[in-house]
N, C-alpha and C. Protein backbone atom coordinates (compact mmCIF):
# COMPACT_ATOMS: atom_id res chain seq x y z
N UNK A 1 -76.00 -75.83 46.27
CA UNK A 1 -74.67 -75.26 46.12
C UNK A 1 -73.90 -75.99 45.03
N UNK A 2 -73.94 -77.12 44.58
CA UNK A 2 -73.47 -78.07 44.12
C UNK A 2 -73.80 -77.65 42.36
N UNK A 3 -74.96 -77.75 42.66
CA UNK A 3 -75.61 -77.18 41.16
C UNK A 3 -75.12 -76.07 40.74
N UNK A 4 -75.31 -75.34 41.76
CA UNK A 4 -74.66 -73.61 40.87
C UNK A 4 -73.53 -73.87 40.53
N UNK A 5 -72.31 -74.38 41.34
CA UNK A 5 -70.91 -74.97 40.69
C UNK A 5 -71.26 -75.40 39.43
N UNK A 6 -71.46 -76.22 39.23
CA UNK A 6 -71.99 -77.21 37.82
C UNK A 6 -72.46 -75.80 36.56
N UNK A 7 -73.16 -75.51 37.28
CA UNK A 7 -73.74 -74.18 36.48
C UNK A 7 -72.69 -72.86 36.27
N UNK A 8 -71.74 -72.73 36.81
CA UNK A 8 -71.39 -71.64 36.58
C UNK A 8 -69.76 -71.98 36.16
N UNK A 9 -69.39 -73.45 36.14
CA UNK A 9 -68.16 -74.05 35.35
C UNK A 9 -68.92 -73.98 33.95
N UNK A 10 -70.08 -74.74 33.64
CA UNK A 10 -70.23 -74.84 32.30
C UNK A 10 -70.16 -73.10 31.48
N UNK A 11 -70.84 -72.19 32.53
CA UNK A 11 -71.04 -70.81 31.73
C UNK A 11 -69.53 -70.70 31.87
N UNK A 12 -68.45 -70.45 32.67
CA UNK A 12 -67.01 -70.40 32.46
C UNK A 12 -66.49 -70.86 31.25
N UNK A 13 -66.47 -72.50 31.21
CA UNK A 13 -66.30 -73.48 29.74
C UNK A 13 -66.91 -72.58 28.38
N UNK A 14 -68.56 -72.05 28.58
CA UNK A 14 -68.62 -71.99 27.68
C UNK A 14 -68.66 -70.57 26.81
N UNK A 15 -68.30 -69.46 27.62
CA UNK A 15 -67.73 -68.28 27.62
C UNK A 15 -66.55 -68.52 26.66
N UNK A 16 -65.74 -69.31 27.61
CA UNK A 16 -63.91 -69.46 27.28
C UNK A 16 -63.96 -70.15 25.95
N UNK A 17 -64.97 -70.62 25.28
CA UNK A 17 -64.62 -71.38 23.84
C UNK A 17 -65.55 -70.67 22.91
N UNK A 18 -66.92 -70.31 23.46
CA UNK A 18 -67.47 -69.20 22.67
C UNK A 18 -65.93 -67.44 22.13
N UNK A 19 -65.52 -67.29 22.88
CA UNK A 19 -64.75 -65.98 22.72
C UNK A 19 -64.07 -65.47 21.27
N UNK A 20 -64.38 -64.68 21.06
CA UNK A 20 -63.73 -64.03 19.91
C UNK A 20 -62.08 -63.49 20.67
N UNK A 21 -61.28 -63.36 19.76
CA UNK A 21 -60.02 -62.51 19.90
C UNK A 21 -60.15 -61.25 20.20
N UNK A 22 -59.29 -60.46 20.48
CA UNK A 22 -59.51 -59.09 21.40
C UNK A 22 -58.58 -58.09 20.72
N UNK A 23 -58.48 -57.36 19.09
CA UNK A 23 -57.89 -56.64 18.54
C UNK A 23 -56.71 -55.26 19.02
N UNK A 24 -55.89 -55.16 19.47
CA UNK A 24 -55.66 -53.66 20.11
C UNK A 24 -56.24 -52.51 18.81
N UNK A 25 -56.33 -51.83 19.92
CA UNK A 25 -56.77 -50.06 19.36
C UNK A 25 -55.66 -49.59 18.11
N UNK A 26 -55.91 -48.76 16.68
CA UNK A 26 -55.33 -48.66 15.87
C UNK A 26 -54.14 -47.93 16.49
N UNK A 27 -53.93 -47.35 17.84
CA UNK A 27 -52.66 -46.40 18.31
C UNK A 27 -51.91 -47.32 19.06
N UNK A 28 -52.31 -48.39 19.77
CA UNK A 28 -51.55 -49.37 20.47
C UNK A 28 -50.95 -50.72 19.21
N UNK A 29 -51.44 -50.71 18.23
CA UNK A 29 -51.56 -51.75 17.62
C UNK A 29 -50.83 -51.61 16.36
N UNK A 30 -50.32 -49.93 16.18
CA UNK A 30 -49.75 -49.37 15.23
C UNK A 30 -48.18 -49.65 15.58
N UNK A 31 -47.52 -48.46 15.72
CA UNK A 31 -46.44 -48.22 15.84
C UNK A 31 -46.05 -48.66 17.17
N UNK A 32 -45.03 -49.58 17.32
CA UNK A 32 -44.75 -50.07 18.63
C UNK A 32 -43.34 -48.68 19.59
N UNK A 33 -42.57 -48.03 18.13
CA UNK A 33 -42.13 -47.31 18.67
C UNK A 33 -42.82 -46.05 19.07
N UNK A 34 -43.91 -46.01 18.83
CA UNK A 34 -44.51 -44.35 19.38
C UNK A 34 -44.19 -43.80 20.13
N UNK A 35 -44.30 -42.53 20.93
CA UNK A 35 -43.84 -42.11 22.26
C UNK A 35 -45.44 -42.56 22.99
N UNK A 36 -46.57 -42.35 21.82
CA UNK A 36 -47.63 -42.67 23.27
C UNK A 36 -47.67 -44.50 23.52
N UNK A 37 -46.92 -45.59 22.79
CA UNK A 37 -46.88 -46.48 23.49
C UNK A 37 -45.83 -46.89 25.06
N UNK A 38 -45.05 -45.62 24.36
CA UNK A 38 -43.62 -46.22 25.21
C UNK A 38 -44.22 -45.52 26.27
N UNK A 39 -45.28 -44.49 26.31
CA UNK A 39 -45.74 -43.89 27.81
C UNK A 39 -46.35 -45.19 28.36
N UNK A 40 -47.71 -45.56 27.25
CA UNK A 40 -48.16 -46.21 28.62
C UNK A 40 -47.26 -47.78 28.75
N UNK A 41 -46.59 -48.07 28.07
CA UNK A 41 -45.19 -49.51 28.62
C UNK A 41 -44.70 -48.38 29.93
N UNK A 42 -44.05 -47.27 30.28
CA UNK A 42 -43.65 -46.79 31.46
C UNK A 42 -44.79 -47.15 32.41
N UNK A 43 -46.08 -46.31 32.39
CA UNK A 43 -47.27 -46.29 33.12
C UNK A 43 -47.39 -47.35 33.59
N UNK A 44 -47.73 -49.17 32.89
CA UNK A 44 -47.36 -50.02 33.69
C UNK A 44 -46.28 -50.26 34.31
N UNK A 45 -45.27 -50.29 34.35
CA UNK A 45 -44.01 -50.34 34.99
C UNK A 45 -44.18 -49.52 36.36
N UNK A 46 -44.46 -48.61 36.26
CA UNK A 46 -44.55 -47.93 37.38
C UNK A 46 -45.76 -48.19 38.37
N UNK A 47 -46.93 -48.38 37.95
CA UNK A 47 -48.09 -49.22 38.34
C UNK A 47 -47.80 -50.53 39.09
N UNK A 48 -47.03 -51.35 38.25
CA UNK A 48 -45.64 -52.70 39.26
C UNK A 48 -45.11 -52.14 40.06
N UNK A 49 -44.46 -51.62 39.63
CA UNK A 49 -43.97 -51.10 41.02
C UNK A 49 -43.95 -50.65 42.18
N UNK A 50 -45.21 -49.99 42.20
CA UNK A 50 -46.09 -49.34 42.70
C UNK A 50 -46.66 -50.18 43.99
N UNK A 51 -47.02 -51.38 42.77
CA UNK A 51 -47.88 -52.32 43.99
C UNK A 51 -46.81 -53.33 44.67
N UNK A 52 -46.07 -53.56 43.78
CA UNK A 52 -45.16 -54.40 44.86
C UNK A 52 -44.85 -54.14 45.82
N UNK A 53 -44.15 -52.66 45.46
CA UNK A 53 -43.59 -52.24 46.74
C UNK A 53 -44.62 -52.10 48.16
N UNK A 54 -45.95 -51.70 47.89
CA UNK A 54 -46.87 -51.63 49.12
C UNK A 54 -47.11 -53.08 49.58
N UNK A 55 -46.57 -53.85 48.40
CA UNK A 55 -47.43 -55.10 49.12
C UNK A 55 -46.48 -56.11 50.00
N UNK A 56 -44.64 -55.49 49.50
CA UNK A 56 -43.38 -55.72 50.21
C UNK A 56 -43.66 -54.86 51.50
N UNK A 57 -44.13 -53.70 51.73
CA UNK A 57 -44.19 -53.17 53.26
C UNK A 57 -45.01 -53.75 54.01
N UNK A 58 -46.59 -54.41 53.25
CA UNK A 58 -46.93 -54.77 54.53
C UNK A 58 -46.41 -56.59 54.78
N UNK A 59 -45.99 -56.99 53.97
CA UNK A 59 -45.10 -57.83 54.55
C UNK A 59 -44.15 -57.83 55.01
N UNK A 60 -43.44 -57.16 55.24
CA UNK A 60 -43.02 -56.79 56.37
C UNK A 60 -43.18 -55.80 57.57
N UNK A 61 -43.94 -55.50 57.47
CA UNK A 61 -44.98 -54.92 58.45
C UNK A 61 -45.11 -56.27 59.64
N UNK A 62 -45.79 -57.11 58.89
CA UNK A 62 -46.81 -58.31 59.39
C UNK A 62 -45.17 -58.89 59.99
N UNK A 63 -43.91 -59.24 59.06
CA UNK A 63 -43.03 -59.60 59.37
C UNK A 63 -42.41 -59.56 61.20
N UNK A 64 -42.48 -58.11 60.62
CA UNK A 64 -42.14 -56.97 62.07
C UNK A 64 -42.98 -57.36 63.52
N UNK A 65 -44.28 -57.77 63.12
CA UNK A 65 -45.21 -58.05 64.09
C UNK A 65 -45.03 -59.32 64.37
N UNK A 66 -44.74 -60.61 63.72
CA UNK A 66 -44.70 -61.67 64.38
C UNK A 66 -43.61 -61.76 65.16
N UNK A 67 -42.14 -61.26 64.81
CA UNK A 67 -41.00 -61.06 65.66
C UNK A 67 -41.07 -60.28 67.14
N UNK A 68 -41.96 -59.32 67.83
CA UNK A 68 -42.39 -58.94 68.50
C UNK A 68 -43.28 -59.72 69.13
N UNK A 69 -43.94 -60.02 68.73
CA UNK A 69 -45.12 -61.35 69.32
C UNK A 69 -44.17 -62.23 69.62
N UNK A 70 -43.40 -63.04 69.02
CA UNK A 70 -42.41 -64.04 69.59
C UNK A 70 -41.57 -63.60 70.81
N UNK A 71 -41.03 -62.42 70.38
CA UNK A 71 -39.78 -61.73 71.43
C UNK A 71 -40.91 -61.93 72.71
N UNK A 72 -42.08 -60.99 72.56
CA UNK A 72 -43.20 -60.50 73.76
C UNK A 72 -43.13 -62.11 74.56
N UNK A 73 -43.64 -62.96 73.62
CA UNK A 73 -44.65 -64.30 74.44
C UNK A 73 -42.71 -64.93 75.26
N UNK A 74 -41.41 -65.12 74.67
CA UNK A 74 -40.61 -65.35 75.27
C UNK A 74 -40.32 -64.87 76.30
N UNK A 75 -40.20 -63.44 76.72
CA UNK A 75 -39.53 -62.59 77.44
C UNK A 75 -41.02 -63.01 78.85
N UNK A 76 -42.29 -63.22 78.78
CA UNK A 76 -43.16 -63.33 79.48
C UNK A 76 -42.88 -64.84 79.84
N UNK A 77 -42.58 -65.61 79.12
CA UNK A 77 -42.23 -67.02 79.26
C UNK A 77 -41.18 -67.13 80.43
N UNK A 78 -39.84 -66.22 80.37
CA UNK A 78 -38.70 -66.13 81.52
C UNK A 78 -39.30 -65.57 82.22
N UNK A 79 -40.23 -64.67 81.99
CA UNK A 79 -40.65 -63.79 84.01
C UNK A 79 -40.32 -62.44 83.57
N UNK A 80 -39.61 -61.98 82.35
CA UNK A 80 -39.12 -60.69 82.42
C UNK A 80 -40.40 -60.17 81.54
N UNK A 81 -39.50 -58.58 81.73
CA UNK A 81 -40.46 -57.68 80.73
C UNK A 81 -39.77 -56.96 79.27
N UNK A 82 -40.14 -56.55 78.67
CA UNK A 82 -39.44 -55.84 77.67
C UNK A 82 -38.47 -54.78 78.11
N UNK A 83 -38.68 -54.04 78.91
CA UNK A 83 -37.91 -53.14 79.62
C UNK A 83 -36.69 -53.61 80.40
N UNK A 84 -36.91 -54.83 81.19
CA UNK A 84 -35.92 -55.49 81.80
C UNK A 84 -34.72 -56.41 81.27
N UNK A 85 -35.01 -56.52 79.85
CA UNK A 85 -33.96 -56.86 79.00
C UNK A 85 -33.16 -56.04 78.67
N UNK A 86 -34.12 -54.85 78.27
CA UNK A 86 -33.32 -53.69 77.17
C UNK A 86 -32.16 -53.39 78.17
N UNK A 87 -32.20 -53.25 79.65
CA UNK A 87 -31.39 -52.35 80.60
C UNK A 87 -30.03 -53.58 81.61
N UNK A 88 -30.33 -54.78 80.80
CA UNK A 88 -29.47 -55.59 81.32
C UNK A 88 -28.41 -56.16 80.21
C-alpha cells in the first residue's frame, strides 16, 4: 500500500510539471463580449446555483433531523411522548 502511494505521488508530481498550458477554443478565447460567451458565463451561474441550493436543502434536511432526534431522545428522557407535549 505504501508503495503505490509513493508511486502514484511521483506520477501526480510528474504529470503536474510535465503539463503543457490549456489554450481556450477560438469562440471562448475571442470576443469576451459575445452573446455566446455571456451564455455560457450565465450557464455556469446557474449550474452554482443550482448546486448550492440542493446541497443547502439537504443540509438542512439533515439539520431538521438532528433537532428531532434531540427533541425525540429528550421528551423520552422526561417519560413523555411527542404527543403529550404538543397538548399541554
Amino acid at each position: 500500500m505504501n508503495r503505490l502511494r509513493i508511486i502514484l505521488v511521483k506520477a501526480v508530481f510528474l504529470i503536474s510539471v510535465t503539463a503543457l498550458p490549456v489554450h481556450a477554443c477560438a469562440v471562448c478565447g475571442g470576443d469576451k463580449d459575445s452573446d455566446m460567451v455571456k451564455g455560457a458565463l450565465s450557464g455556469v451561474v446557474v449550474m452554482v446555483v443550482v448546486t448550492y441550493g440542493v446541497l443547502l436543502c439537504f443540509a438542512g434536511m439533515i439539520a431538521t433531523f438532528v433537532v428531532r432526534a434531540r427533541r425525540l431522545a429528550r421528551a423520552e428522557a422526561t417519560g413523555r411522548s411527542e404527543g403529550d407535549s404538543a397538548s399541554s
